[in-house]
Protein backbone atom coordinates (compact mmCIF):
# COMPACT_ATOMS: atom_id res chain seq x y z
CA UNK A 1 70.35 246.19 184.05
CA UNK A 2 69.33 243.44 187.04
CA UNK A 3 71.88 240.03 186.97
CA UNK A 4 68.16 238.14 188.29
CA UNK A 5 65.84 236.85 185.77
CA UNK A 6 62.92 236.96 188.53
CA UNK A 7 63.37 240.41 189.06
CA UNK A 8 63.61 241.52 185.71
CA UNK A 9 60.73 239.32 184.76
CA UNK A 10 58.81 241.40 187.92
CA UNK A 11 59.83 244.69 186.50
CA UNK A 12 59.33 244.19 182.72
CA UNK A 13 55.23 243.01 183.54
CA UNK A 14 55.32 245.86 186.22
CA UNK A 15 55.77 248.04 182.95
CA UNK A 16 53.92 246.41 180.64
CA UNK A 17 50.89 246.95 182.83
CA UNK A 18 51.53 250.47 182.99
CA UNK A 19 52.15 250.99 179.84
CA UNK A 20 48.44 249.16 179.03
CA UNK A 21 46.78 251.67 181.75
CA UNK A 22 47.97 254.35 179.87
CA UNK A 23 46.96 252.74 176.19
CA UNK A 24 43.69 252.53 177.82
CA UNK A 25 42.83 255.86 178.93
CA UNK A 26 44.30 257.59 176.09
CA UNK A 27 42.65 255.50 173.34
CA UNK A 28 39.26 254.58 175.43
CA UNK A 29 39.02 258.23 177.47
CA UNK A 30 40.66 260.53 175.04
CA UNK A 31 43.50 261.58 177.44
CA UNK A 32 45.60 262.41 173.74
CA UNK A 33 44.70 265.59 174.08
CA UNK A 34 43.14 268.08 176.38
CA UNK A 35 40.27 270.53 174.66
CA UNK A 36 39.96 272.35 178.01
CA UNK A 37 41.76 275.36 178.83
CA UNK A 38 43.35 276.40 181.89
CA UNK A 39 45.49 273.95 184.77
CA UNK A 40 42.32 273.85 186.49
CA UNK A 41 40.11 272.66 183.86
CA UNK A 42 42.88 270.20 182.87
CA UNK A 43 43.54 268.57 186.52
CA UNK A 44 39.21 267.96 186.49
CA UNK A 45 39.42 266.54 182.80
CA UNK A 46 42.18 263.75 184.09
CA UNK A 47 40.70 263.44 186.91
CA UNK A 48 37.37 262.80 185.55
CA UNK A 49 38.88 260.40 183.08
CA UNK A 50 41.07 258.46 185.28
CA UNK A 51 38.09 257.85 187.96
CA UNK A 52 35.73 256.78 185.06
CA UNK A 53 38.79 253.90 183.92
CA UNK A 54 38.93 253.22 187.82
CA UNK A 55 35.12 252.18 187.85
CA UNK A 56 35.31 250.46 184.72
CA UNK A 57 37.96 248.09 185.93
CA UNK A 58 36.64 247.70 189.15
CA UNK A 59 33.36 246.60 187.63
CA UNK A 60 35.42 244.10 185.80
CA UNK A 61 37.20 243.02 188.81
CA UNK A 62 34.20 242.74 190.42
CA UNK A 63 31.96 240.22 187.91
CA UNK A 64 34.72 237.74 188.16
């Protein structure tokens, strides 16, 4: 897909991250599957789950 090594190198860790976010929340913060009904109740339960990773990790960052 890219003819540079650097920038495929850049874009295949870029994913890999993301794709380890998204391990993360699903297996740590059960975002496999929504119990709560309705798009409101849905948009709170990710956003309740993906603030609660976001203090985590910065409280990782953080003791380092």
């Amino acid at each position: 897909m890219v003819k540079s090594k650097w920038v495929y190198r850049k874009l295949r860790n870029f994913r890999a991250g993301i794709e380890a976010g998204i391990s993360c929340l699903k297996r740590a913060y059960g975002l496999a599957r929504c119990t709560w009904r309705g798009l409101d109740h849905f948009k709170t339960y990710i956003w309740s789950s993906v603030v609660a990773y976001n203090l985590v990790l910065f409280t990782r960052l953080k003791s380092t």
